[in-house]
C-alpha atoms as a PDB file:
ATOM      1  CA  UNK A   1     135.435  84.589  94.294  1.00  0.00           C
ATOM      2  CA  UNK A   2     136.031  81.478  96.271  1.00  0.00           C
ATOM      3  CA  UNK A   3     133.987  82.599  99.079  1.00  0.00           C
ATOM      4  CA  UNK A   4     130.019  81.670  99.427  1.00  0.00           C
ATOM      5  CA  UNK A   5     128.895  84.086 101.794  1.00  0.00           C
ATOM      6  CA  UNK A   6     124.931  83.083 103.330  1.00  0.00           C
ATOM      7  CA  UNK A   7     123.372  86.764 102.123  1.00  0.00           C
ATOM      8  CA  UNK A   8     124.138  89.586 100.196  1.00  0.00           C
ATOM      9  CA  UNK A   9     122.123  92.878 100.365  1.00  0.00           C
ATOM     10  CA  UNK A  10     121.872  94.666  97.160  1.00  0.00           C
ATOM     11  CA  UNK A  11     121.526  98.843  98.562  1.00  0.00           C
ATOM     12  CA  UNK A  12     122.193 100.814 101.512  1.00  0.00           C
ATOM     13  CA  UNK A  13     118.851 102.396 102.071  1.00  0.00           C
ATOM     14  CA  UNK A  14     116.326 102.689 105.236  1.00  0.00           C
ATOM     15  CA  UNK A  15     115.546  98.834 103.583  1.00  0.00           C
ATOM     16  CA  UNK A  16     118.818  97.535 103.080  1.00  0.00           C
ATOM     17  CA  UNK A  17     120.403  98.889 106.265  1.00  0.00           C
ATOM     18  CA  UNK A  18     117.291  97.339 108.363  1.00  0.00           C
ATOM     19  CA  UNK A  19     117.880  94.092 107.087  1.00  0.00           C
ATOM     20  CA  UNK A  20     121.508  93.926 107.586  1.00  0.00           C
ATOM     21  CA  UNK A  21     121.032  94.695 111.308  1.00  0.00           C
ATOM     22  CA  UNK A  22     118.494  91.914 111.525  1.00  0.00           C
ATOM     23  CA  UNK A  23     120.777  89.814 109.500  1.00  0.00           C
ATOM     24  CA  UNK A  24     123.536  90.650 111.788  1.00  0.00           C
ATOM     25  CA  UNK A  25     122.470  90.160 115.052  1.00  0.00           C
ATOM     26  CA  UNK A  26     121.467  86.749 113.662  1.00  0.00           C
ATOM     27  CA  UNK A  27     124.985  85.917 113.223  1.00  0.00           C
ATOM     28  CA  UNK A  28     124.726  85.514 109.562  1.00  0.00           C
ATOM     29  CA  UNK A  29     127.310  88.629 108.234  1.00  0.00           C
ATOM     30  CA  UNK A  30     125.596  90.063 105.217  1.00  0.00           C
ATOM     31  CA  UNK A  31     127.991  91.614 103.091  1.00  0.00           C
ATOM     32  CA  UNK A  32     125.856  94.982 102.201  1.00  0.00           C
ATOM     33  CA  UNK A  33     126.915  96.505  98.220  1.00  0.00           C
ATOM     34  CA  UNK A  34     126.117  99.779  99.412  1.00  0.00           C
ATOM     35  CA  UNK A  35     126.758 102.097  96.379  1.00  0.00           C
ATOM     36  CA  UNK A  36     129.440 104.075  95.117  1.00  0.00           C
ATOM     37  CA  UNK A  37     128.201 107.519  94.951  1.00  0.00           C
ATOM     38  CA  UNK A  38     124.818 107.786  97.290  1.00  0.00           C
ATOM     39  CA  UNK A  39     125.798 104.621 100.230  1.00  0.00           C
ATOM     40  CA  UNK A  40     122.609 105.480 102.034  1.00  0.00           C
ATOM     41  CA  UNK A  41     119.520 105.863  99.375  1.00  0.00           C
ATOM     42  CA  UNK A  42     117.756 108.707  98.550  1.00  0.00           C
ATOM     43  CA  UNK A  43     117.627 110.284 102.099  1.00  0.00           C
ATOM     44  CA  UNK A  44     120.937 111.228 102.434  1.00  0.00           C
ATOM     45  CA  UNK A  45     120.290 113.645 100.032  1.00  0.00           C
ATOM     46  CA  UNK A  46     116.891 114.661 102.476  1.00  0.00           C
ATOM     47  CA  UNK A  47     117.313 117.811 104.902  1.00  0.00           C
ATOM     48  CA  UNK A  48     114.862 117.667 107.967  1.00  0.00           C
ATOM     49  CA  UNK A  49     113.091 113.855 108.206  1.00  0.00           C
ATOM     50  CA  UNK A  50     110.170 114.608 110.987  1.00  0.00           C
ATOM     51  CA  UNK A  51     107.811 111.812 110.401  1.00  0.00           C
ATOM     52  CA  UNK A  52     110.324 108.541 110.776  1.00  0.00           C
ATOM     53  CA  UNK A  53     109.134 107.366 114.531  1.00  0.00           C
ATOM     54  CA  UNK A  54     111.196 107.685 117.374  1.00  0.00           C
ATOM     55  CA  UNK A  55     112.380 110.985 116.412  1.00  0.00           C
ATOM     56  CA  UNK A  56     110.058 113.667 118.371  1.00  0.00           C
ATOM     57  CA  UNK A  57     111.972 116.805 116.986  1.00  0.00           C
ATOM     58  CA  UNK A  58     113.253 114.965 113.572  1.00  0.00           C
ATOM     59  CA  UNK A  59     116.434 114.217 112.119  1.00  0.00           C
ATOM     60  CA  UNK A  60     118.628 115.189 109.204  1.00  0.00           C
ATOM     61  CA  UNK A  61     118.288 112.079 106.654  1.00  0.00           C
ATOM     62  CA  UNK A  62     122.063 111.864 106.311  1.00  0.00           C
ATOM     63  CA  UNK A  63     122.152 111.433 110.084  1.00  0.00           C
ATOM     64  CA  UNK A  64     119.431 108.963 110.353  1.00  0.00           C
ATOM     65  CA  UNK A  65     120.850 106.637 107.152  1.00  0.00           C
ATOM     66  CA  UNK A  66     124.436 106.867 108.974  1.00  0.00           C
ATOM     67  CA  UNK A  67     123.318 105.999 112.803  1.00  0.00           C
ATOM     68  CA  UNK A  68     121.036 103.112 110.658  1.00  0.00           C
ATOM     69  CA  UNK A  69     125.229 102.179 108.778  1.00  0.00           C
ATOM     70  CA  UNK A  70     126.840 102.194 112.314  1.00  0.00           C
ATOM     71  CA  UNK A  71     123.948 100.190 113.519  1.00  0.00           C
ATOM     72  CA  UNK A  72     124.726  97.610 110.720  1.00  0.00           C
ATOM     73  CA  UNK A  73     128.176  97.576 111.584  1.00  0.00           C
ATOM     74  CA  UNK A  74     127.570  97.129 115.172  1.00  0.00           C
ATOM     75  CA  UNK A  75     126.501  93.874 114.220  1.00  0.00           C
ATOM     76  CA  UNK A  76     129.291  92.319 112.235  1.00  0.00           C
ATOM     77  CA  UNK A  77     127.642  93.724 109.050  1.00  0.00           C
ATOM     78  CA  UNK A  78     130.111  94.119 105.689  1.00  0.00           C
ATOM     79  CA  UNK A  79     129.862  97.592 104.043  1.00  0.00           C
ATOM     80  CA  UNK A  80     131.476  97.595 100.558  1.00  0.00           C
ATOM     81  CA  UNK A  81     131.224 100.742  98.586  1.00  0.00           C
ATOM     82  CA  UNK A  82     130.478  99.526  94.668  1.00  0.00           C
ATOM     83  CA  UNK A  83     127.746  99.381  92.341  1.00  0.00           C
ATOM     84  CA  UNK A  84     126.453  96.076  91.130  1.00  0.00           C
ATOM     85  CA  UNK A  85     126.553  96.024  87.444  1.00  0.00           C
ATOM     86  CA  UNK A  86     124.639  92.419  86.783  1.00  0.00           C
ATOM     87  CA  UNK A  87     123.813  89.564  88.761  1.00  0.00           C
ATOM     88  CA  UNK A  88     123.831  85.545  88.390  1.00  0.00           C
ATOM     89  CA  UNK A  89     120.643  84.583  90.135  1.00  0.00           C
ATOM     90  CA  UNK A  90     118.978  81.343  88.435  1.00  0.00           C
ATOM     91  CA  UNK A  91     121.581  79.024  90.521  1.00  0.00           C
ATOM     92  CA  UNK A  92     121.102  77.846  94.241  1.00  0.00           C
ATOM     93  CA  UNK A  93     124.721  80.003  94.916  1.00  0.00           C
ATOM     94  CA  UNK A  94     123.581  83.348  93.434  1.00  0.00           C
ATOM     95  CA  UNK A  95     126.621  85.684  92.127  1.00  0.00           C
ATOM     96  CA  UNK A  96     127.045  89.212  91.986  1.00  0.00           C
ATOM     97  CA  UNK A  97     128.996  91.159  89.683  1.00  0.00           C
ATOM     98  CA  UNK A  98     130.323  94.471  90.567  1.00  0.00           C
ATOM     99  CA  UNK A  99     131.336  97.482  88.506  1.00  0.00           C
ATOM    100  CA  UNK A 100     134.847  97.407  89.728  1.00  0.00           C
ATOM    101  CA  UNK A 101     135.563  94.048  88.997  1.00  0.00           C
ATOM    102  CA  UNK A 102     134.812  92.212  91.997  1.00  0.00           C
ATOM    103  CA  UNK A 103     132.501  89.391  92.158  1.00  0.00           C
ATOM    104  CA  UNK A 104     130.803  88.214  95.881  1.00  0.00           C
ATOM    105  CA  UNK A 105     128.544  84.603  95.947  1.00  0.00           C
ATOM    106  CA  UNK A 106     126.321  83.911  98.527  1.00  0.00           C
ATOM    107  CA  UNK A 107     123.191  81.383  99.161  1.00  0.00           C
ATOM    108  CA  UNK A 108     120.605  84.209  99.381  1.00  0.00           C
ATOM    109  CA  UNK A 109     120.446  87.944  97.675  1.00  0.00           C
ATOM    110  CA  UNK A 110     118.172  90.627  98.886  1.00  0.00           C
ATOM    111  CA  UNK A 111     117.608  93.565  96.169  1.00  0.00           C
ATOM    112  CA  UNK A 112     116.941  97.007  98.295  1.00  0.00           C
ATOM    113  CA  UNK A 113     118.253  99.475  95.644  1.00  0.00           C
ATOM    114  CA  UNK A 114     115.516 101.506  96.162  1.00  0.00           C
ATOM    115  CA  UNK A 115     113.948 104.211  93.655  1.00  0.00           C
ATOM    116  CA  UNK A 116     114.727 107.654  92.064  1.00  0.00           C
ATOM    117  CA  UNK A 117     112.735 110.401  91.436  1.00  0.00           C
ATOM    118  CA  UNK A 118     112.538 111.469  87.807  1.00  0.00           C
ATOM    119  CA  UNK A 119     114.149 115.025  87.590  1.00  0.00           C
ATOM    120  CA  UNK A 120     112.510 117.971  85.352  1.00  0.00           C
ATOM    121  CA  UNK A 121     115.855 118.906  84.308  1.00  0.00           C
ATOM    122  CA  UNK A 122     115.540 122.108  84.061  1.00  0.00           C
ATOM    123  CA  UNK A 123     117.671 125.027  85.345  1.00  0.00           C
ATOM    124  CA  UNK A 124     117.696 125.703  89.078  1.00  0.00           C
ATOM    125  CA  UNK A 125     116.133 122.012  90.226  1.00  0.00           C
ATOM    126  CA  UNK A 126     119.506 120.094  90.917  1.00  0.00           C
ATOM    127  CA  UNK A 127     120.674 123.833  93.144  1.00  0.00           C
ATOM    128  CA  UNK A 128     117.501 124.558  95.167  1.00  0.00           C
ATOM    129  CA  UNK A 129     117.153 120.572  96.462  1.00  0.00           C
ATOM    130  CA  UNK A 130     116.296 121.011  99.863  1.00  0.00           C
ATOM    131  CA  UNK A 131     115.792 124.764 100.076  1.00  0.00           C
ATOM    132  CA  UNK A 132     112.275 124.893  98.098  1.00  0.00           C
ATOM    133  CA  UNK A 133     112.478 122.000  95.393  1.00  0.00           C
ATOM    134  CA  UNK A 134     110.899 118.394  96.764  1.00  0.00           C
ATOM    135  CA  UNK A 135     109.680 115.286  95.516  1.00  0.00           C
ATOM    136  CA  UNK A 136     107.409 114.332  98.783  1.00  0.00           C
ATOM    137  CA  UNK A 137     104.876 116.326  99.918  1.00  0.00           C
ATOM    138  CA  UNK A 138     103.936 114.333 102.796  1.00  0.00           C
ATOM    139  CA  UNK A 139     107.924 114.427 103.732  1.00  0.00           C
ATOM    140  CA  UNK A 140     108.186 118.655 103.442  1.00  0.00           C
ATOM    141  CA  UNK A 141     104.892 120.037 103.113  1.00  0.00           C
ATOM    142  CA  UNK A 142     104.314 121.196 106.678  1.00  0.00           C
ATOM    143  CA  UNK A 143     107.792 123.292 106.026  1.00  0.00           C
ATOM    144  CA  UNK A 144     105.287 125.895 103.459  1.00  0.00           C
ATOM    145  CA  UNK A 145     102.497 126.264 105.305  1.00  0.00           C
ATOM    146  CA  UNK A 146     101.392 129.543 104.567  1.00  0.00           C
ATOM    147  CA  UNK A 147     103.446 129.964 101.191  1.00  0.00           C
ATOM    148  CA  UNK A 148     102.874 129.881  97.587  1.00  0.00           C
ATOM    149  CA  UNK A 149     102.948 125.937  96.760  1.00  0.00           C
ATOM    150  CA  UNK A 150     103.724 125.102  92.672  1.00  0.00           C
ATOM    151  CA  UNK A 151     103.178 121.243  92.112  1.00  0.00           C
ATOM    152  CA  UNK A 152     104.477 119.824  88.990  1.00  0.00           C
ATOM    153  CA  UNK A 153     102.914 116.383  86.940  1.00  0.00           C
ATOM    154  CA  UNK A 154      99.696 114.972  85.710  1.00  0.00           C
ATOM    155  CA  UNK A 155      99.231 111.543  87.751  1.00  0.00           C
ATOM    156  CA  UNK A 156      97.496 110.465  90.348  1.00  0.00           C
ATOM    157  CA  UNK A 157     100.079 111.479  92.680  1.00  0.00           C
ATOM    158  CA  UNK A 158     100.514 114.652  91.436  1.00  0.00           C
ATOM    159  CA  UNK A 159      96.734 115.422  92.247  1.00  0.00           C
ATOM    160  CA  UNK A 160      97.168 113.509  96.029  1.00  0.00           C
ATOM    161  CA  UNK A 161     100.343 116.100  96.231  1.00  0.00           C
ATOM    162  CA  UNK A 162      98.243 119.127  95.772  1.00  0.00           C
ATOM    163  CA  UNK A 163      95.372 117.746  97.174  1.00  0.00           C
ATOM    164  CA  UNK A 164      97.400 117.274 100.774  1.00  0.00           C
ATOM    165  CA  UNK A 165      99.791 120.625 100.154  1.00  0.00           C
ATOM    166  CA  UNK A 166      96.451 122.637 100.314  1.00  0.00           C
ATOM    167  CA  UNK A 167      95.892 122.181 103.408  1.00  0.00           C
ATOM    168  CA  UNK A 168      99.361 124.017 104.266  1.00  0.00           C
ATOM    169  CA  UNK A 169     100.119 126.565 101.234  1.00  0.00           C
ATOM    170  CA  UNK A 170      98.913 129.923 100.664  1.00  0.00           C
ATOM    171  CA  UNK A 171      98.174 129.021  97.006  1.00  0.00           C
ATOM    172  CA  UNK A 172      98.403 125.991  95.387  1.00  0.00           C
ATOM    173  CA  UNK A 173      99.060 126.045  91.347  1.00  0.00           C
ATOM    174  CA  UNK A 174      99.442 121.964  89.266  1.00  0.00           C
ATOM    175  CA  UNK A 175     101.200 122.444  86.419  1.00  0.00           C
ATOM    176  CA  UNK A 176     100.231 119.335  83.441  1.00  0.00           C
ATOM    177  CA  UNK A 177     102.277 119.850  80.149  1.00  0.00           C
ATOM    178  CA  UNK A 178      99.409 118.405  78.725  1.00  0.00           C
ATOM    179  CA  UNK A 179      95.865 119.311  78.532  1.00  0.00           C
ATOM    180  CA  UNK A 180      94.462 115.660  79.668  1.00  0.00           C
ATOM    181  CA  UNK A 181      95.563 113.769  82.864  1.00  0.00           C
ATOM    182  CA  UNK A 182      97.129 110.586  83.149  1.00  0.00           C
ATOM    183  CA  UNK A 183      95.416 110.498  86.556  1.00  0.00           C
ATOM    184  CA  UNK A 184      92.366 108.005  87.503  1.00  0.00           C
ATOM    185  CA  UNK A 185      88.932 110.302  87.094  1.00  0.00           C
ATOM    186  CA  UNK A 186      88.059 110.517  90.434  1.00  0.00           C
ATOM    187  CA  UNK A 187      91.643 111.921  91.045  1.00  0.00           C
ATOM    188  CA  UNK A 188      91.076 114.278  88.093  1.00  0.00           C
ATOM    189  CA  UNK A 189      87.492 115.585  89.155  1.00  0.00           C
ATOM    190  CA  UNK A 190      88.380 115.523  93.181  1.00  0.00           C
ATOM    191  CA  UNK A 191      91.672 118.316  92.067  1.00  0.00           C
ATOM    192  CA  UNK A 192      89.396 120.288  89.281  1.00  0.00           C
ATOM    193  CA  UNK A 193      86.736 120.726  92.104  1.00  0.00           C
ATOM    194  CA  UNK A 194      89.519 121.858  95.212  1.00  0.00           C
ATOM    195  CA  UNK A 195      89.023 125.819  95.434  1.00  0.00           C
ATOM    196  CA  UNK A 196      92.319 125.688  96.792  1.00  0.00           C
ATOM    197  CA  UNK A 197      94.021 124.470  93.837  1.00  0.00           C
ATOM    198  CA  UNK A 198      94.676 126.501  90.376  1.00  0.00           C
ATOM    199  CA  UNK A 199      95.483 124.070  87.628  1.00  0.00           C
ATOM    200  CA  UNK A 200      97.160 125.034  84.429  1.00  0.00           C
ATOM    201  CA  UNK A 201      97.636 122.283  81.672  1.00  0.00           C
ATOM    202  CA  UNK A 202      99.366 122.627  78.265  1.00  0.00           C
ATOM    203  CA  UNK A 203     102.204 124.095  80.743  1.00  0.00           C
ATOM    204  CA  UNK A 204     105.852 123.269  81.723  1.00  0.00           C
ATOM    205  CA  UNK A 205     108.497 124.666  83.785  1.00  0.00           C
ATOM    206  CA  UNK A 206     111.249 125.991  81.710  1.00  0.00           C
ATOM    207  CA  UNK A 207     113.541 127.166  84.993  1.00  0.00           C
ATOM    208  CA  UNK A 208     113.309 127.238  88.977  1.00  0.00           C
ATOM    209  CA  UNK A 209     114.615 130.689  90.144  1.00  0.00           C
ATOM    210  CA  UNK A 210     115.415 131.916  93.484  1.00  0.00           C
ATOM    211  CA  UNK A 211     117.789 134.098  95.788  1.00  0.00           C
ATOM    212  CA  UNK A 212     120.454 131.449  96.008  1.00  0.00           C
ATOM    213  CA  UNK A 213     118.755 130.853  99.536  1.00  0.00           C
ATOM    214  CA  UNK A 214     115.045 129.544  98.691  1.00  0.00           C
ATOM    215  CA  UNK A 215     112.960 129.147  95.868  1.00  0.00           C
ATOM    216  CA  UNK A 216     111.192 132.204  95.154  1.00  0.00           C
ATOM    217  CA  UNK A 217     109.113 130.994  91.624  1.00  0.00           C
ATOM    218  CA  UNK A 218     109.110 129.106  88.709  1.00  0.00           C
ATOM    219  CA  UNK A 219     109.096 130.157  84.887  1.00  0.00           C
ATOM    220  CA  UNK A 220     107.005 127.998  82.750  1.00  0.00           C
ATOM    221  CA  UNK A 221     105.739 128.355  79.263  1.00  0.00           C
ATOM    222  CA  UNK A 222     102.374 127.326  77.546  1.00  0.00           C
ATOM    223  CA  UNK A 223     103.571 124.770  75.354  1.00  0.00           C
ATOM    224  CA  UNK A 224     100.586 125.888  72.541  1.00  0.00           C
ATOM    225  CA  UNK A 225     101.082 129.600  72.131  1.00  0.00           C
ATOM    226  CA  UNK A 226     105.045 129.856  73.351  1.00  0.00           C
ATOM    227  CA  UNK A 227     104.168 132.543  75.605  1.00  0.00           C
ATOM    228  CA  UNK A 228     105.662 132.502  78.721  1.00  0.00           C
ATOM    229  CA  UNK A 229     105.498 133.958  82.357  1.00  0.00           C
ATOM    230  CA  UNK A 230     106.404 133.757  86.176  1.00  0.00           C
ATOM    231  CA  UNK A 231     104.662 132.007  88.998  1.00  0.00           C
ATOM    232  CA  UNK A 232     105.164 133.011  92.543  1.00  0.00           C
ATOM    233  CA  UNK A 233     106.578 129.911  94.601  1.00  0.00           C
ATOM    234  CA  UNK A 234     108.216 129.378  97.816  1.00  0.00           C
ATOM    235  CA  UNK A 235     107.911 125.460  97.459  1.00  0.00           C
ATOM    236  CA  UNK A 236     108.184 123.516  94.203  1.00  0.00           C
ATOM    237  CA  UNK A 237     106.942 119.477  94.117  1.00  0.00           C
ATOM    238  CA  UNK A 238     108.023 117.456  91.651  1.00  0.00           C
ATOM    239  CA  UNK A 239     105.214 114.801  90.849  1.00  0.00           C
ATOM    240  CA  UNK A 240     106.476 113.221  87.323  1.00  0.00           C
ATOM    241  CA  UNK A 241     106.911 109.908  88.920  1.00  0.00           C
ATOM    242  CA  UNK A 242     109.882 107.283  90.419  1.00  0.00           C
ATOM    243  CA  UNK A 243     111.938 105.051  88.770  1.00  0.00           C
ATOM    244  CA  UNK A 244     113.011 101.955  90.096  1.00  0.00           C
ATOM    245  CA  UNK A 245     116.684 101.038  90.432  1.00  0.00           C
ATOM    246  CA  UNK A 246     115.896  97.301  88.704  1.00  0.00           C
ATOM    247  CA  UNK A 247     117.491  97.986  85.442  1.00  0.00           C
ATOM    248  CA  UNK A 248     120.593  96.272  86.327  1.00  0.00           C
ATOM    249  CA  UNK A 249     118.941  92.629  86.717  1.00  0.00           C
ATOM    250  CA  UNK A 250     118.666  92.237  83.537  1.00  0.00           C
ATOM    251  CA  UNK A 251     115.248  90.480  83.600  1.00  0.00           C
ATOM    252  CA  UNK A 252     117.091  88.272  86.036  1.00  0.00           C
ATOM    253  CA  UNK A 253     113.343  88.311  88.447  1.00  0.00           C
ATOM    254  CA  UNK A 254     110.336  89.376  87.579  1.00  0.00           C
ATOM    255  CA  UNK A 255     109.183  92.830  87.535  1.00  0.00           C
ATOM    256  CA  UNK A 256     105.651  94.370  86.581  1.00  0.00           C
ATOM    257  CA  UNK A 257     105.036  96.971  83.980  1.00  0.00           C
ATOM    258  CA  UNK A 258     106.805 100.017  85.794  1.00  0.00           C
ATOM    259  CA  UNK A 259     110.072  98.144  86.557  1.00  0.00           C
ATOM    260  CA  UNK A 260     109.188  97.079  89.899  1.00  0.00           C
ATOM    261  CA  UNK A 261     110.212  93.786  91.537  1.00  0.00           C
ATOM    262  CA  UNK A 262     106.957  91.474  91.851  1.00  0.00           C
ATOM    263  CA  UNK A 263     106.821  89.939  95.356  1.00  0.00           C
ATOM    264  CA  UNK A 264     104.679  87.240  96.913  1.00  0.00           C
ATOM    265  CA  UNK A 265     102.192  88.393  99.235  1.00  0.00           C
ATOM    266  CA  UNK A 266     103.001  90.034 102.056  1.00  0.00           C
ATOM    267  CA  UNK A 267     106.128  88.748 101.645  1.00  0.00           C
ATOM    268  CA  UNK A 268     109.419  89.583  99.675  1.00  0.00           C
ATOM    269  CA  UNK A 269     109.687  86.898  98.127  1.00  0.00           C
ATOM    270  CA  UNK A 270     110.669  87.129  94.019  1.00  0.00           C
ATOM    271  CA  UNK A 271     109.947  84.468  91.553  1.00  0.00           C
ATOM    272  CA  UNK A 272     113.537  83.441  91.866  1.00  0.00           C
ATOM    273  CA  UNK A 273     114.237  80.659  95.219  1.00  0.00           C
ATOM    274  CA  UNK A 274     116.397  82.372  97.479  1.00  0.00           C
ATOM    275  CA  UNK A 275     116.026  86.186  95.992  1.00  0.00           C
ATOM    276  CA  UNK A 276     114.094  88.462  97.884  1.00  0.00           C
ATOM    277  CA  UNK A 277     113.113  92.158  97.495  1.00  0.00           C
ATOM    278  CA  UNK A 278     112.977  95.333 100.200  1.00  0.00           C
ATOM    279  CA  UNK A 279     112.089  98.684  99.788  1.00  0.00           C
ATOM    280  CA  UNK A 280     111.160 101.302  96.920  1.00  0.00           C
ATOM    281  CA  UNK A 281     112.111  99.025  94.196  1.00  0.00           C
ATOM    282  CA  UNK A 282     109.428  96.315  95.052  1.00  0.00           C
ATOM    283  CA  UNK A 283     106.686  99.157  96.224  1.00  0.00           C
ATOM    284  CA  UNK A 284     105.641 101.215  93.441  1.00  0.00           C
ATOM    285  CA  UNK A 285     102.898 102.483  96.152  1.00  0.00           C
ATOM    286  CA  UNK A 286     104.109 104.144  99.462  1.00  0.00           C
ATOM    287  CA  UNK A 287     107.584 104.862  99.130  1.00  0.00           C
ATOM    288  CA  UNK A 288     108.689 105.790 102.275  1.00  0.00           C
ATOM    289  CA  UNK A 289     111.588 105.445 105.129  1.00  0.00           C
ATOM    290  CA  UNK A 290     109.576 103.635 107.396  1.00  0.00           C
ATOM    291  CA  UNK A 291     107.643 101.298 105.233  1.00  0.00           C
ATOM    292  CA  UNK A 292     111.309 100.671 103.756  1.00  0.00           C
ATOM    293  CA  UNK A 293     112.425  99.925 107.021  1.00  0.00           C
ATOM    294  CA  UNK A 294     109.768  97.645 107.475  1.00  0.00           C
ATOM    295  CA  UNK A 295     109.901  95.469 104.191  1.00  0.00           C
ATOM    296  CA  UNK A 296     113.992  95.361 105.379  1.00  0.00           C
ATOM    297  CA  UNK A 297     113.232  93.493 108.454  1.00  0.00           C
ATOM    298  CA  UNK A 298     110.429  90.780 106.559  1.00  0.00           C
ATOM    299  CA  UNK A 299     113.194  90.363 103.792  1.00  0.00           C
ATOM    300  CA  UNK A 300     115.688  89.776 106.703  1.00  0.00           C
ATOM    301  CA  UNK A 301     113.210  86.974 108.511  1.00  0.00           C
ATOM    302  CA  UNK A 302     112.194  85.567 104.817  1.00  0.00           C
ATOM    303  CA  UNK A 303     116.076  85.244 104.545  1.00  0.00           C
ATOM    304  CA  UNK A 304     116.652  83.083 107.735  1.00  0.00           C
ATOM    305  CA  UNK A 305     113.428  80.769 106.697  1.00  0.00           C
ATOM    306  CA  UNK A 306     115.263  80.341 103.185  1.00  0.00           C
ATOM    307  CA  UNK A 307     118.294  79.370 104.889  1.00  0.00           C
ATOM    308  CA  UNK A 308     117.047  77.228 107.399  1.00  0.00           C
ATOM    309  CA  UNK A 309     114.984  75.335 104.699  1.00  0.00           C
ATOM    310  CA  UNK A 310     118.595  74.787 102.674  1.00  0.00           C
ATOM    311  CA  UNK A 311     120.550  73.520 105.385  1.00  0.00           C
ATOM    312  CA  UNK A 312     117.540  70.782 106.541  1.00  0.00           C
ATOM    313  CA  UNK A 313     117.247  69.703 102.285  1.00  0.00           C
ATOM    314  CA  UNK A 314     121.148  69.132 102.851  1.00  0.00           C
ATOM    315  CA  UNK A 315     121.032  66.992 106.310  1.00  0.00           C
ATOM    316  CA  UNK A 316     118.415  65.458 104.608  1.00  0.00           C
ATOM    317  CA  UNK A 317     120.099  64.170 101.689  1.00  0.00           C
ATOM    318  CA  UNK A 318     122.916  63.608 103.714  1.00  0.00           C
ATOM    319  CA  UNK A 319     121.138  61.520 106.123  1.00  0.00           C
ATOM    320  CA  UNK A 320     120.120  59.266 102.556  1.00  0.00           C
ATOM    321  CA  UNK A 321     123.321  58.930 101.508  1.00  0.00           C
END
């Protein structure tokens, strides 16, 4: 407890990795809370990553979120494997209190805890991960080109899911539990109008099925008459939307209406001096490894600015006393 460390990174993902080794080579030691259970983010639990850059014939997303930890390490960065249960941020030394019982300060936080997607929970989702069941069509879709595509929600990113996976399936079939859209119009009537895309509302998968290999289809049943029935599906997208790993702040910074972190600008700055946010949980738009990656590194430079500002208010007030 005695220790005041200069930064502590809140998650392990592409953003909270990136911003460790830019933390690190600046000499600064970030002490990284990487998790308990998934140290790494959601890609670790990712087969085949082919669209991060610098990776011409792709990589497994456990082996690109470990070379990204070794990386950190290289550069003096602190791994400790905990969850953070609240956090103390209002004060110029922010404190961080973790589920087993230890408590790190430091001068500056960054919150990179990422997002999750919300589950279906249905039988056969949680087995077939990976080997037919996705939640990012521009991540997998090129691995069903040719097969029978089912795409599951009613959002606007549920239509730009099927509207992108028709280009590659053999059949594309959105599945709506309900029989209007939360989706923008334009979304709605560019989807209704896409030959390549059968849409069923009033639907909703009951299990995922397949050989114990791939997914092979999908029952659902129409939520109106109870009947029920089974689609053909090689590849099953789950669009029902992310959550953002903010509960835990406890209102501590501010966060719009879906939970995610509100930053200024461009930049990641919070509404809280000397807090900053990286990643999924501060961009309820793109969600992705790279653009992770990328919000990492401007937390990691927003970081050495706040610093640098704190040590010239102190050798100024020093200088007047």
């Amino acid at each position: 407890m005695s220790e005041i460390r200069d930064v502590i990174i809140i998650g392990s993902g592409p953003a909270g990795y990136t911003a460790a080794i830019y933390l690190g080579r600046a000499g600064l030691k970030p002490l990284v809370i990487a998790g308990a259970l998934t140290p790494g983010g959601q890609l670790v639990n990712t087969t085949e990553v082919e669209n991060f850059p610098g990776f011409p014939d792709g990589v497994l997303g456990p082996d690109l979120m470990e070379a990204m930890q070794r990386q950190a390490e290289r550069f003096d960065a602190e791994l400790v494997y905990d969850d953070v249960e609240s956090a103390d941020l209002d004060e110029t030394i922010k404190t961080v209190h973790c589920n087993g019982g230890d408590v790190y300060r430091a001068r500056a936080v960054i919150i990179a805890t990422g997002s999750y997607y919300r589950h279906l929970d249905v039988p056969g989702e949680e087995e077939y991960a990976g080997k037919g069941v996705s939640y990012c069509a521009t991540c997998d879709g090129f691995f069903f080109r040719g097969k029978p595509i089912v795409v599951v929600g009613g959002g606007d990113s549920a239509m730009e899911e099927a509207g992108f996976l028709s280009r590659f399936g053999s059949s594309v079939t959105l599945l709506h539990r309900r029989d209007t859209f939360r989706a923008s119009k334009i979304m709605v009537d560019r989807t209704l109008e896409n030959p390549a895309i059968d849409v069923m509302t009033n639907t909703v998968v009951t299990s995922i099925n397949g050989d114990g290999k791939t997914v092979m289809s999908v029952s659902v049943r129409d939520v109106r008459t109870g009947e029920t029935r089974e689609i053909d599906a090689n590849g099953v997208f789950i669009a029902a939307g992310q959550v953002p790993q903010t509960a835990f702040l406890g209102g501590a910074v501010e966060l719009d209406d879906h939970g995610y972190i509100v930053v200024e600008g461009a930049s990641t700055r919070t509404n809280v001096p000397g807090v900053f946010a990286a990643g999924d949980c501060a961009d309820p738009v793109y969600q992705q490894a790279v653009s992770a990656a990328g919000t990492g590194c401007r937390a990691a430079i927003d970081v050495q600015m706040y610093l640098e500002s704190l040590a010239e208010e102190a050798a100024e007030e020093a200088a007047e006393a």
